[in-house]
Protein backbone atom coordinates (compact mmCIF):
# COMPACT_ATOMS: atom_id res chain seq x y z
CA UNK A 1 -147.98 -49.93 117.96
CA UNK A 2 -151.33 -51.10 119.06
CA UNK A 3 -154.30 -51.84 116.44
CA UNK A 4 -155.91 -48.73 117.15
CA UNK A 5 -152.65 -46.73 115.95
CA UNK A 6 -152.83 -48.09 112.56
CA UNK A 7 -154.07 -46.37 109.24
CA UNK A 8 -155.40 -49.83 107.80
CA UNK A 9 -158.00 -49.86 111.03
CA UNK A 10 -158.40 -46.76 111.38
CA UNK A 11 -161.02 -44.88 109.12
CA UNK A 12 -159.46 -42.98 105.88
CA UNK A 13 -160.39 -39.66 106.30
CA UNK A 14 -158.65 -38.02 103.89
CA UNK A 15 -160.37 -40.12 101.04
CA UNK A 16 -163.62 -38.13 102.43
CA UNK A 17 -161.05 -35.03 102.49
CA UNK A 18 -160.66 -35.22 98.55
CA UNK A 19 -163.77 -35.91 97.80
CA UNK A 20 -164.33 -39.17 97.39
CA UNK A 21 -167.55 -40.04 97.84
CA UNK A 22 -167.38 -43.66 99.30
CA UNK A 23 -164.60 -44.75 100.75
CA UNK A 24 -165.30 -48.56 100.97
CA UNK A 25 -162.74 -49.62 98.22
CA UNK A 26 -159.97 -47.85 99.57
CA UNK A 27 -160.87 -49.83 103.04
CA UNK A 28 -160.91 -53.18 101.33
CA UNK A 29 -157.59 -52.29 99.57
CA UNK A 30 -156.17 -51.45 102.80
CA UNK A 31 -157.13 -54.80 104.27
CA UNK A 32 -156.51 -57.17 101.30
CA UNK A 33 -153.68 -55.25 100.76
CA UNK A 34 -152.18 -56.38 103.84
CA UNK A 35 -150.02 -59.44 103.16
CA UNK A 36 -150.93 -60.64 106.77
CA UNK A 37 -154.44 -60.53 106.54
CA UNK A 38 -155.16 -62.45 102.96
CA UNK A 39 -152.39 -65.62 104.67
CA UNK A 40 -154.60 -65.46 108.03
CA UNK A 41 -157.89 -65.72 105.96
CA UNK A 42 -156.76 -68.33 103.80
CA UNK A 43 -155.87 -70.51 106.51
CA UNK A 44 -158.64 -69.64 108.80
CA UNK A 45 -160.76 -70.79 105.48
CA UNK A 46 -159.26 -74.50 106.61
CA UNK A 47 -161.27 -74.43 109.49
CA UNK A 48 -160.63 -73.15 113.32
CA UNK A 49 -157.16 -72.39 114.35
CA UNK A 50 -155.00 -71.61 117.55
CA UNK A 51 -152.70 -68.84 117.72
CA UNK A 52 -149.81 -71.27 116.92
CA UNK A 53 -150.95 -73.19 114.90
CA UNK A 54 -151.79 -69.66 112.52
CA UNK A 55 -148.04 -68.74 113.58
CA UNK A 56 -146.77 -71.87 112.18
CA UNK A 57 -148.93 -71.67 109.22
CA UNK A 58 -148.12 -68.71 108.01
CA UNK A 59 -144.11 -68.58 106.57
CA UNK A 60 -142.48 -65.57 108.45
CA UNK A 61 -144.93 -63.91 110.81
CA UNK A 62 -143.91 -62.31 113.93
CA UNK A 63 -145.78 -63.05 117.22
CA UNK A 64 -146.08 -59.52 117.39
CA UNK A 65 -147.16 -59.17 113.50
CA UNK A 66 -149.71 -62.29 114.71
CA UNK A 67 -151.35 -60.64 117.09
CA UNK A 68 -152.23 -57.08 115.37
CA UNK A 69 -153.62 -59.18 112.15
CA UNK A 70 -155.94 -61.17 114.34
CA UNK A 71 -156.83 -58.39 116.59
CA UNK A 72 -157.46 -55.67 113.39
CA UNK A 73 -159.96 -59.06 111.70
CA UNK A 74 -161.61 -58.96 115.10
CA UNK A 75 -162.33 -55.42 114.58
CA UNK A 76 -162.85 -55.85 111.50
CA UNK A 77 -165.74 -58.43 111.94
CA UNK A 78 -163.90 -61.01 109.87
CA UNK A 79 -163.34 -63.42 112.51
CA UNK A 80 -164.09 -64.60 115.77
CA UNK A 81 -162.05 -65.07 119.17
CA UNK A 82 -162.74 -67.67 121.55
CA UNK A 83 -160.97 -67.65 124.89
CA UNK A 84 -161.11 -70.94 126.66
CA UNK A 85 -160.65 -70.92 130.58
CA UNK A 86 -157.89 -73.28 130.54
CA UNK A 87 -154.28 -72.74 131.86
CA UNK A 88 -153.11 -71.31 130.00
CA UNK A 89 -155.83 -70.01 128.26
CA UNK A 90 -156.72 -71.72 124.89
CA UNK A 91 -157.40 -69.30 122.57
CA UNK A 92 -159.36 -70.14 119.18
CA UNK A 93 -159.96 -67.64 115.76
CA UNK A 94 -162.21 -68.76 113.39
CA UNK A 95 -164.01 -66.84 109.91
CA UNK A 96 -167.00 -65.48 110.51
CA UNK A 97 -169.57 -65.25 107.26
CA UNK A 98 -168.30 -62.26 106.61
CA UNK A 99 -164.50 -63.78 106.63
CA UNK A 100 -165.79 -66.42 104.35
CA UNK A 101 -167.20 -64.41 102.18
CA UNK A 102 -163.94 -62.30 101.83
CA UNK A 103 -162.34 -65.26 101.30
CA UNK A 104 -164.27 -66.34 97.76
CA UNK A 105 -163.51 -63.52 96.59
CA UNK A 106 -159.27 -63.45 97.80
CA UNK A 107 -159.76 -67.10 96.21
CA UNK A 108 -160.92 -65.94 92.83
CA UNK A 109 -158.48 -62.93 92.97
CA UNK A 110 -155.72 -65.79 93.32
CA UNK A 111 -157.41 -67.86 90.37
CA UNK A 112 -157.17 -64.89 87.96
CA UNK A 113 -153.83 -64.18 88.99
CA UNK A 114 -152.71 -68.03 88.59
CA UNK A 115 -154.60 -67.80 85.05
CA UNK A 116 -152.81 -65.17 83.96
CA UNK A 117 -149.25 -65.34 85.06
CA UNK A 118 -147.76 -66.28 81.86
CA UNK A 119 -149.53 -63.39 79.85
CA UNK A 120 -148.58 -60.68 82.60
CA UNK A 121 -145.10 -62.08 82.36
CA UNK A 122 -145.07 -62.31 78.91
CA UNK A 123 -146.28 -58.50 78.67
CA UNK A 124 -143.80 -57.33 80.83
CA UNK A 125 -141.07 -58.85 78.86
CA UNK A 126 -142.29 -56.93 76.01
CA UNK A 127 -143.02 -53.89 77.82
CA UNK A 128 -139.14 -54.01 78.62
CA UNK A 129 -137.45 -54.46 75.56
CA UNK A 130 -139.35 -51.40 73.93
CA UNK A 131 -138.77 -49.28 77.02
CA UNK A 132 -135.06 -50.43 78.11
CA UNK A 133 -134.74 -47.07 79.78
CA UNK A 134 -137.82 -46.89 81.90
CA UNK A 135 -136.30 -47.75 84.76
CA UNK A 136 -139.93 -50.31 86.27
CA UNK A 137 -137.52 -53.38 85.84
């Protein structure tokens, strides 16, 4: 599977199919959607990273996995790599502005969410007692 072959990179058509107007949320969904993608950005929001360095930093990713995320934030225009001529090469990724920027808004996602843990658990409990049969456990 290359990056191209993906639905998260490549444009949503049927959104446009059943018409949907704009299709911009559904493409940020895709993308922050992807587990991948939010762990790269966070740690790219340290500062500059190499290839191993995001492998290591990021619990369970495959090599493989690695290099699709980076490649579809390339495309994406989220963040920038740098190929040094070195042997082997040294490769860097970085957040561009438009990384950062997703990143403020990932962190506030993860604020509310961290906020509002207890309540959402709390809720659920509830939610399950009165429907013991709904079958959402």
């Amino acid at each position: 599977m290359s990056a191209r072959h993906t639905g998260v990179t490549s444009p949503d058509r049927s959104c446009r199919r059943n018409g949907e107007r704009d299709c911009s949320m559904r493409e940020a969904l895709d993308r922050i959607g992807d587990k991948w993608s939010v762990l790269v950005v966070v740690e790219l929001a340290a500062g500059v990273r190499r290839f191993r360095q995001l492998q290591r930093a990021v619990p369970g990713i495959s090599q493989r996995m690695l290099t699709l995320t980076v490649r579809r934030l390339e495309r994406d225009g989220l963040l920038t790599r740098t190929v040094f001529p070195t042997i082997p090469p040294q490769v860097e990724y970085e957040l561009t502005e438009m990384g950062r920027s997703l990143h403020v808004q990932v962190r506030a996602l993860a604020d509310w969410a961290a906020t509002y843990r207890q309540a959402v658990a709390e809720s659920r409990r509830r939610w399950d007692v009165e429907h013991p049969d709904s079958g959402i456990h």
